[in-house]
Protein backbone atom coordinates (compact mmCIF):
# COMPACT_ATOMS: atom_id res chain seq x y z
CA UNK A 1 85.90 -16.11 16.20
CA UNK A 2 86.48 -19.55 17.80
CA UNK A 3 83.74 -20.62 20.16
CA UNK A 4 86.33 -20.82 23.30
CA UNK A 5 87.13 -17.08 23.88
CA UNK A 6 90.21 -16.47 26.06
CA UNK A 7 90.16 -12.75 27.42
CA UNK A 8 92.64 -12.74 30.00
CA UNK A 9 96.03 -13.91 30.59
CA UNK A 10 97.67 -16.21 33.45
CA UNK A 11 100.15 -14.52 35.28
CA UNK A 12 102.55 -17.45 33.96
CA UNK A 13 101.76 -16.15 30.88
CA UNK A 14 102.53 -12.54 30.93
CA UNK A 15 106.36 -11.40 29.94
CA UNK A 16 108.49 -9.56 32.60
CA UNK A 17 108.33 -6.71 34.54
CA UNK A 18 109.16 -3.63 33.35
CA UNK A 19 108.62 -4.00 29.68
CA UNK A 20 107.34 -0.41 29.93
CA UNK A 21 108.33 2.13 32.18
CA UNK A 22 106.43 5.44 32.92
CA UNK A 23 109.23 6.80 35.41
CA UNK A 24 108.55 10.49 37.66
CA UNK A 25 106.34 11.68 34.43
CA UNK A 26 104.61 15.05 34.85
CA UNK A 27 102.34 17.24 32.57
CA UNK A 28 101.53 20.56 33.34
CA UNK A 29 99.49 22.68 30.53
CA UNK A 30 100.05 26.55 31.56
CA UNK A 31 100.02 26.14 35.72
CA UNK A 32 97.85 23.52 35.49
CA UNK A 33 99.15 20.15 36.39
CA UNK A 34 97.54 17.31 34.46
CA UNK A 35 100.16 14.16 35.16
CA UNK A 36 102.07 14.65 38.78
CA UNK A 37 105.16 12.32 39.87
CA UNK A 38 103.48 9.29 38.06
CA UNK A 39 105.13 6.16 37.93
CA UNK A 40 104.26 2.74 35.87
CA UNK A 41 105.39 -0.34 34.98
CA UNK A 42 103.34 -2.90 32.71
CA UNK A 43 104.70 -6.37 31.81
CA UNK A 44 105.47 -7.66 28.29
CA UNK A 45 101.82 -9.04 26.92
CA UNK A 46 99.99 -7.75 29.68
CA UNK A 47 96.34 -6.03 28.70
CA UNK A 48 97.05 -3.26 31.21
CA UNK A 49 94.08 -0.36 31.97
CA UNK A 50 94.17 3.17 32.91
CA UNK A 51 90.76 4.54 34.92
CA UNK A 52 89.61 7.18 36.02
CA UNK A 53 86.64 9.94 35.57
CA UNK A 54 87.42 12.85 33.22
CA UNK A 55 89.98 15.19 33.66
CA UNK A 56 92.36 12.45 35.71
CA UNK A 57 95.03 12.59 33.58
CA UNK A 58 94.50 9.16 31.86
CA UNK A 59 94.62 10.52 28.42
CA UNK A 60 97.21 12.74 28.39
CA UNK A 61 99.02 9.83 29.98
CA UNK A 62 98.28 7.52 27.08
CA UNK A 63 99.08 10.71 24.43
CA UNK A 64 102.23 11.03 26.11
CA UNK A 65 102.87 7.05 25.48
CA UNK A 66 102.06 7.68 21.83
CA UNK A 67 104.66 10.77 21.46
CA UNK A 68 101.64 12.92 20.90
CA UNK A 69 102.30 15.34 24.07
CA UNK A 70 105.67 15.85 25.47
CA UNK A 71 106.03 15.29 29.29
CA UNK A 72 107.12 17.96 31.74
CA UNK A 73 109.39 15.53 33.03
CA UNK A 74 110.12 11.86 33.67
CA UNK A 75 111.10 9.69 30.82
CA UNK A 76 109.45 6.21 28.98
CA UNK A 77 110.93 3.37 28.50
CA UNK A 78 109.88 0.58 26.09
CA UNK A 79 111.29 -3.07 25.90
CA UNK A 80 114.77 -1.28 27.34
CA UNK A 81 114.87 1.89 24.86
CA UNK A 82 114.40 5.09 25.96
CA UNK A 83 111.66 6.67 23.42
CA UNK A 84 110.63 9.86 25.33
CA UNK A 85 112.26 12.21 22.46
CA UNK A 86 111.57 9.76 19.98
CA UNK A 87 109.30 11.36 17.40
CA UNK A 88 105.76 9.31 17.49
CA UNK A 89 105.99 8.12 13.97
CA UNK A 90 109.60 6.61 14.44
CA UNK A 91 108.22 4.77 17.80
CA UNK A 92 107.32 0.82 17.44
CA UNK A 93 103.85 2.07 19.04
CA UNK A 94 100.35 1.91 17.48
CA UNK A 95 97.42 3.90 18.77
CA UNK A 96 93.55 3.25 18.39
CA UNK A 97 91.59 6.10 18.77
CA UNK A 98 88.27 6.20 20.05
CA UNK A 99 86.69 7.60 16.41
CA UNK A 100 88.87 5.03 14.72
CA UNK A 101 89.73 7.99 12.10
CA UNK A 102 89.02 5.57 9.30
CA UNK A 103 89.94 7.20 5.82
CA UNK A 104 86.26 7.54 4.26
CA UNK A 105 87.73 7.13 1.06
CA UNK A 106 89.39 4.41 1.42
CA UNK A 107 88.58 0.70 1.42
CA UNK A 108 89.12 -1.68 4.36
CA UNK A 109 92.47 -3.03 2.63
CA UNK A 110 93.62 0.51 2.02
CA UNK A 111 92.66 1.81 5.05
CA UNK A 112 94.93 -1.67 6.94
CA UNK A 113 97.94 -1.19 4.01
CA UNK A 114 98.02 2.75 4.30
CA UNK A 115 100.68 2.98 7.32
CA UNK A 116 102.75 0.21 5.40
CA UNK A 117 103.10 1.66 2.20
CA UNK A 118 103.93 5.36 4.11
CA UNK A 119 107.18 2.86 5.47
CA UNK A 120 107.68 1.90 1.70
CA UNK A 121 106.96 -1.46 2.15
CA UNK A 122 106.77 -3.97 -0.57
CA UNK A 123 104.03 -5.00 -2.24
CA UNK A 124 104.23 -9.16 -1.47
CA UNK A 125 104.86 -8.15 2.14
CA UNK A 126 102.18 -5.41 2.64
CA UNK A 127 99.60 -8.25 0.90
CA UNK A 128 100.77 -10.86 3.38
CA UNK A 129 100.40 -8.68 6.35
CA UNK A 130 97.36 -7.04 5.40
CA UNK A 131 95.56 -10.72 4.80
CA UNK A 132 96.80 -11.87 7.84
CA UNK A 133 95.49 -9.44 10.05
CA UNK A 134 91.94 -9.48 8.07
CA UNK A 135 92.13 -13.49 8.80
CA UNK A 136 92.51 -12.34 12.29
CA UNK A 137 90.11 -9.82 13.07
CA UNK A 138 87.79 -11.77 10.55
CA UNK A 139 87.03 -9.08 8.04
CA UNK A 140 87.96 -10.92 5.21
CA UNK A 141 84.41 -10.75 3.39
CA UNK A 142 84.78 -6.62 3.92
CA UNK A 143 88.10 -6.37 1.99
CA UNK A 144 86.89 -4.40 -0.85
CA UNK A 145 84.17 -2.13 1.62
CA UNK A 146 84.19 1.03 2.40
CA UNK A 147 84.15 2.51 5.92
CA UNK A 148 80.39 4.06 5.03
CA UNK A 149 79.41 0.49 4.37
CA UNK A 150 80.33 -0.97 7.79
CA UNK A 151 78.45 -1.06 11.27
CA UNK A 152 80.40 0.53 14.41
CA UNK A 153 82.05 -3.07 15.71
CA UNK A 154 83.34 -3.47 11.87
CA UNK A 155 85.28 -0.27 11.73
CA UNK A 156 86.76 -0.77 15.04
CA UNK A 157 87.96 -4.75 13.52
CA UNK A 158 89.41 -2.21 10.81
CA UNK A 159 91.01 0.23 13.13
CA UNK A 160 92.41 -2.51 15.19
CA UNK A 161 93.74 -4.79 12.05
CA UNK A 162 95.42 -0.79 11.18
CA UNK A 163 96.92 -0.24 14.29
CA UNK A 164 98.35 -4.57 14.15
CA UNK A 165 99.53 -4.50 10.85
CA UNK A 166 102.46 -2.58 11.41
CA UNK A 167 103.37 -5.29 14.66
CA UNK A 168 104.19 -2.41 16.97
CA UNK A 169 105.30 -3.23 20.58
CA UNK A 170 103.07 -1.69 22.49
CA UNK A 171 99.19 -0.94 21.15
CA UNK A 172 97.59 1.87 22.87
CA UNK A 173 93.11 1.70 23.46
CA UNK A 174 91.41 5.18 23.80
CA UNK A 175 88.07 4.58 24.73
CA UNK A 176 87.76 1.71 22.24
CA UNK A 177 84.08 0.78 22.98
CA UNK A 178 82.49 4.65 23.35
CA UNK A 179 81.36 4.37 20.04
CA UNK A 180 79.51 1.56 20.13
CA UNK A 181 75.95 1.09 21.51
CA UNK A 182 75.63 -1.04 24.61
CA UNK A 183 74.11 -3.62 23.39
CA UNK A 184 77.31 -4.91 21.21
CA UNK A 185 79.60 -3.53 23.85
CA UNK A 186 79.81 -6.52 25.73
CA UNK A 187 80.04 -9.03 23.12
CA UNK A 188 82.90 -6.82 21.52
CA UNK A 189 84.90 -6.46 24.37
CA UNK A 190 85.31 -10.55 24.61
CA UNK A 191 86.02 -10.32 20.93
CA UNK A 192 88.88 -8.00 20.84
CA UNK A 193 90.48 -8.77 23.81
CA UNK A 194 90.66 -13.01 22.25
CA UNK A 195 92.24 -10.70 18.92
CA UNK A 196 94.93 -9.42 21.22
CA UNK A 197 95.20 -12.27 23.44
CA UNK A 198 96.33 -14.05 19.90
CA UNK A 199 98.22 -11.45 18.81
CA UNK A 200 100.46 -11.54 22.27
CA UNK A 201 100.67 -7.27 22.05
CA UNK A 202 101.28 -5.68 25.00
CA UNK A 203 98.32 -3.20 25.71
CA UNK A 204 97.51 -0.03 27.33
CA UNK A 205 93.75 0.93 27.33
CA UNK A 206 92.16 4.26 28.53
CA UNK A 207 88.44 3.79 29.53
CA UNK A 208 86.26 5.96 32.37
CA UNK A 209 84.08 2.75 31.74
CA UNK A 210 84.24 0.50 35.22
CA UNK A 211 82.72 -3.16 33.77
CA UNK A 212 85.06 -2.40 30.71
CA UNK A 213 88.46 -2.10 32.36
CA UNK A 214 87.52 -4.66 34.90
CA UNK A 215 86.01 -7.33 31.92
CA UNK A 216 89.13 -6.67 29.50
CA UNK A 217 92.14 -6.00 31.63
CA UNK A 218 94.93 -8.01 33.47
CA UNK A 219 95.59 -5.34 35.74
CA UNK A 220 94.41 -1.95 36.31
CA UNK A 221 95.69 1.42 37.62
CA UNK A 222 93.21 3.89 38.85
CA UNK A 223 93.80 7.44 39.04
CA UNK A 224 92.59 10.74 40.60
CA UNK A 225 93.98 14.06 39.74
CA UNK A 226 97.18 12.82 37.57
CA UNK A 227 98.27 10.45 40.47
CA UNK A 228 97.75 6.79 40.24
CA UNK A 229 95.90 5.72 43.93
CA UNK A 230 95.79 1.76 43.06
CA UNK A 231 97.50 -0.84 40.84
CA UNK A 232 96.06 -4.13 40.79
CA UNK A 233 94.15 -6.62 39.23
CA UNK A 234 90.51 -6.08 38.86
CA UNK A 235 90.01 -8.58 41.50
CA UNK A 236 92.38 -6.77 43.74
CA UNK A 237 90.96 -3.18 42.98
CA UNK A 238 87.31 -4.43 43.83
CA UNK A 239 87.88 -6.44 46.50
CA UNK A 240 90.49 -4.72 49.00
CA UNK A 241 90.19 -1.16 47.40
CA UNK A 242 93.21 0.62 48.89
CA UNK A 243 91.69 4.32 49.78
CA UNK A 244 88.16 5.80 49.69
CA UNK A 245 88.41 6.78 46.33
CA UNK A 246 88.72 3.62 44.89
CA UNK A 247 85.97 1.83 46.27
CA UNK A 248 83.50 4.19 45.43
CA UNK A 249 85.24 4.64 41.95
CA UNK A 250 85.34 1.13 41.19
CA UNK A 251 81.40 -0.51 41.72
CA UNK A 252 79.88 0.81 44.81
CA UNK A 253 80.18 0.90 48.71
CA UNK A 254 79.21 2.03 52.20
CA UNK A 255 82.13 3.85 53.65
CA UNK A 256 82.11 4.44 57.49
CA UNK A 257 84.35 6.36 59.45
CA UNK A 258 84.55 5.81 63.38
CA UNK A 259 87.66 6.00 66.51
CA UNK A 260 89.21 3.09 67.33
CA UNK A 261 88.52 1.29 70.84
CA UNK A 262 91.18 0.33 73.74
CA UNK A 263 89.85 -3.22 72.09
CA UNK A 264 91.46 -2.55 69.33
CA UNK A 265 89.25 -4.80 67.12
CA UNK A 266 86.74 -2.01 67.19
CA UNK A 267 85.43 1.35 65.68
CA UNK A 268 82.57 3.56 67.01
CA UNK A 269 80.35 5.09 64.48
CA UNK A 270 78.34 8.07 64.63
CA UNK A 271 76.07 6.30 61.70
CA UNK A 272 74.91 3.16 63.51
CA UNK A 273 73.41 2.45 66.79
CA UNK A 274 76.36 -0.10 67.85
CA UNK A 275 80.01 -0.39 66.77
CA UNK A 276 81.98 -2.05 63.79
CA UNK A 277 83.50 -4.91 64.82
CA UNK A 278 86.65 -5.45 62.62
CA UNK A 279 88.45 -8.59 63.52
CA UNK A 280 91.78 -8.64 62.82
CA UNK A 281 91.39 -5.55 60.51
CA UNK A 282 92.91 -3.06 62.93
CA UNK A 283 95.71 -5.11 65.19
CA UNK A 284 98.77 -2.46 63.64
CA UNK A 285 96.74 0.56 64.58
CA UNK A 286 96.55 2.97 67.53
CA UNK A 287 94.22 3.49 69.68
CA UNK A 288 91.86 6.66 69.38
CA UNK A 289 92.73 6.74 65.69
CA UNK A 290 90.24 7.56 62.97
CA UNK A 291 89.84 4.47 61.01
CA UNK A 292 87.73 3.81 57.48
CA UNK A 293 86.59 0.81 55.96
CA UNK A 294 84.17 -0.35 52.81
CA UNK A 295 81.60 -2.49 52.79
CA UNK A 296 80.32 -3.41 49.70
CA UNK A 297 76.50 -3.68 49.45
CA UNK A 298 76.58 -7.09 48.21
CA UNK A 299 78.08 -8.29 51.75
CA UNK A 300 74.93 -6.75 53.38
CA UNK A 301 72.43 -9.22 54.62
CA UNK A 302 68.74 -7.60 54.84
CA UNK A 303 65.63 -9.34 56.03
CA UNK A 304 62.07 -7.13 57.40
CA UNK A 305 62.31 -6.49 60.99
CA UNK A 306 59.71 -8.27 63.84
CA UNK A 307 59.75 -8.28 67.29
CA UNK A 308 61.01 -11.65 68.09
CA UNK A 309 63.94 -10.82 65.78
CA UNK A 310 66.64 -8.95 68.11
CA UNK A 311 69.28 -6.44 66.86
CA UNK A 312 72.75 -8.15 67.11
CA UNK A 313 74.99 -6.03 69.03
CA UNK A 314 77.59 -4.97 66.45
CA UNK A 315 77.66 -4.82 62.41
CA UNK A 316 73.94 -4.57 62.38
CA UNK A 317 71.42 -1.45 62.28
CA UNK A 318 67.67 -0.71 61.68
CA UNK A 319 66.77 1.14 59.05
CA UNK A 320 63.49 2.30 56.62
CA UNK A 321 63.59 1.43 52.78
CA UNK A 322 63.60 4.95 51.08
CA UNK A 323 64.27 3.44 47.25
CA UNK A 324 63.23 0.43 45.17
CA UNK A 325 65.21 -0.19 41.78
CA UNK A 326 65.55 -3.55 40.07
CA UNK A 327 68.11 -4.47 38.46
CA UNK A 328 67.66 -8.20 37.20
CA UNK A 329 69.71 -10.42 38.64
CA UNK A 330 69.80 -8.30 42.02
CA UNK A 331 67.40 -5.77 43.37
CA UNK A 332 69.07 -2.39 44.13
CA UNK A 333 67.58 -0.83 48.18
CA UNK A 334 68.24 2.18 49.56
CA UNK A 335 67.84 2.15 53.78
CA UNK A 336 67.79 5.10 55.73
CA UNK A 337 69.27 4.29 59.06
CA UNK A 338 67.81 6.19 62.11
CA UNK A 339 70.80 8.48 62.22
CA UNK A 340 70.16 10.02 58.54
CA UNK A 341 72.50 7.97 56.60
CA UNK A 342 71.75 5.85 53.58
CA UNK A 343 72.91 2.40 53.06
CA UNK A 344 72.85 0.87 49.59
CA UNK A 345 72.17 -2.81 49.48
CA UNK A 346 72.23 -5.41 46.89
CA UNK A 347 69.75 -8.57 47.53
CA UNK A 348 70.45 -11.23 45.19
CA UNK A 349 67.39 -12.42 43.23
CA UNK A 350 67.20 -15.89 44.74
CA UNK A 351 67.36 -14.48 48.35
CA UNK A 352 64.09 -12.06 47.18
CA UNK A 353 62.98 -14.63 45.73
CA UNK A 354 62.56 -16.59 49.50
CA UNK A 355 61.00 -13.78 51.33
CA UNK A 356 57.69 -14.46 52.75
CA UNK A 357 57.10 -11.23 51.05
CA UNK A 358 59.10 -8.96 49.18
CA UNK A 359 60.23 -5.84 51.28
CA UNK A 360 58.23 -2.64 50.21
CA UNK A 361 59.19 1.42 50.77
CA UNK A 362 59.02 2.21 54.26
CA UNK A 363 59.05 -1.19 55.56
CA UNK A 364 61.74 -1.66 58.70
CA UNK A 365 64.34 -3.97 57.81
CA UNK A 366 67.34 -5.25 59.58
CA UNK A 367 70.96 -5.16 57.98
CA UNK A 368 73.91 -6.56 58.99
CA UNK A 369 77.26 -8.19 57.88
CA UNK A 370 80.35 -9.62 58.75
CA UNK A 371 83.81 -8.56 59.86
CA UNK A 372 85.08 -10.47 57.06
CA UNK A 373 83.16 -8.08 54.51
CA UNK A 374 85.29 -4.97 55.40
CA UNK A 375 88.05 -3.53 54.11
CA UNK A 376 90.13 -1.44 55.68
CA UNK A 377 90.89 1.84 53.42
CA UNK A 378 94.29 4.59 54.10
């Protein structure tokens, strides 16, 4: 690996629109309906990411890609070719599987030549190819290994040099780190997405795994019961989360419901002793109407309560510090508020590291936040 590792593209780098297109694709299995109405469009090069918790429909979505399931209806389109009754073998796809399905009896090389000699290749051209992706994923010095002889992150270089080889269009990821153990997940995920930044494949990965999809991917596309809620970049996703769903899917968040005021720049919440006080948040909406917003518990400012200390009118409560958890670079608080309700805050380690003291369970501590740190959700 080179010591400047590039994991993500620039938009100006990134092919157009449209290179693949999921269009009205549905799944049902019996009456069950896994993928509903779903449509997608990832650009030519793009890293792209599918999330979601179990049973969302990611997977199928991703079989579906491979020609592995057959939709219900809708069609695919890839690099303007229709391929949804193309037989998976004859499609220009290539999909990694989270066990890697390695051959056990087979050495690295023949495990990375196997799918080029089922296409009859010859010989010269199957070496060529087959040195040229070990140069890549830098497996060189495991040529002649077998699968039994190599540590989790070497059989997925394998599996991934396997699923290049063959130069398909479009490389589908299912759950390409699960296998590994955290420790290497991190540095592996800046290693194979520099492989594939290289390579210039376009990419569709399935993960449930938040810091994954958000570390690896150019965009994202979360999903909930077979439906896709958000597209975006990770950026995007985390920091204007378009519906409930996704905030608390993606990281974590305070989520507070509450009428909006004749004022219109206001909400009234049965959680806090004083309103929210939006800004600009709420200028297209009606009056009396039931409005939500995030607030992510990094935005929170918290500091131990006194007497000479008054509580600010809006965006601001009183609360009691039920849980403790630290988590390195930020320490993790749970505050009961007054009315029952829990707010999770994050205090950065050099702000803990300037209190007078460091807050303690069941101390009284003030919160409060900005306008600004809000987002309004559908």
């Amino acid at each position: 690996m080179s010591a400047k590792l590039v994991l993500k593209k620039s938009s100006s780098a990134l092919g157009e629109d449209g290179f693949l297109r999921v269009e009205a694709m549905s799944k049902q299995f019996g009456s069950a309906t896994v993928v509903s109405e779903l449509n997608l469009s990832v650009r030519r090069n793009e890293f792209f990411a599918l999330l979601g918790s179990s049973g969302c429909g990611k997977s199928t979505l991703l079989r579906i890609m491979a020609g592995l399931e057959t939709p219900t209806q809708g069609r695919i389109v890839l690099d303007g070719q229709d391929i949804t009754d193309m037989p998976a073998h004859a499609r220009p796809v290539n999909m990694m599987f989270q066990s890697y399905a390695l051959f056990p009896h087979m050495n690295v090389t023949a495990n990375i030549a196997y799918g080029l000699k089922r296409e009859g290749r010859a010989k010269a051209e199957i070496n060529e190819r087959v040195a040229e992706v070990l140069e890549l994923v830098q497996m060189h010095s495991h040529a002649r290994h077998m699968p039994a002889q190599l540590s989790g992150g070497q059989q997925q270089r394998v599996a991934l040099a396997r699923s290049l080889v063959k130069q398909p269009k479009l490389l589908l990821l299912d759950e390409p780190m699960s296998a590994l153990d955290k420790q290497i997940r991190q540095k592996t995920q800046f290693e194979l997405g520099s492989i594939l930044y290289k390579v210039g494949v376009t990419c569709v990965m399935v993960t449930h795994d938040q810091e994954e999809a958000m570390t690896m991917a150019d965009r994202l596309a979360v999903m909930s019961q077979g439906r896709i809620v958000q597209i975006g970049s990770p950026e995007q996703v985390y920091e204007t989360p378009a519906t409930q769903f996704a905030a608390e899917f993606i990281g974590s968040t305070n989520v507070f419901a509450g009428v909006l005021n004749e004022g219109r720049d206001q909400i009234v919440c049965t959680d806090l002793p004083g309103p929210l006080d939006l800004g600009a948040l709420m200028q297209d909406a009606p009056v009396g109407q039931t409005v939500r917003v995030s607030l992510r518990p990094e935005r929170i400012r918290m500091q131990l309560a006194s007497a000479h200390i008054p509580l600010p009118s809006v965006n601001a409560a009183l609360g009691t510090i039920a849980q403790i958890g630290y988590m390195g670079s930020y320490t993790l608080f749970y505050v009961t508020l007054p009315s029952g309700r829990t707010l999770v805050v994050h205090v950065p380690r050099e702000v803990m590291m300037g209190f007078e003291r460091a807050p303690d369970y069941d101390d009284t501590v003030l919160v409060q936040w900005s306008s600004r740190s809000m987002v309004r959700l559908a």
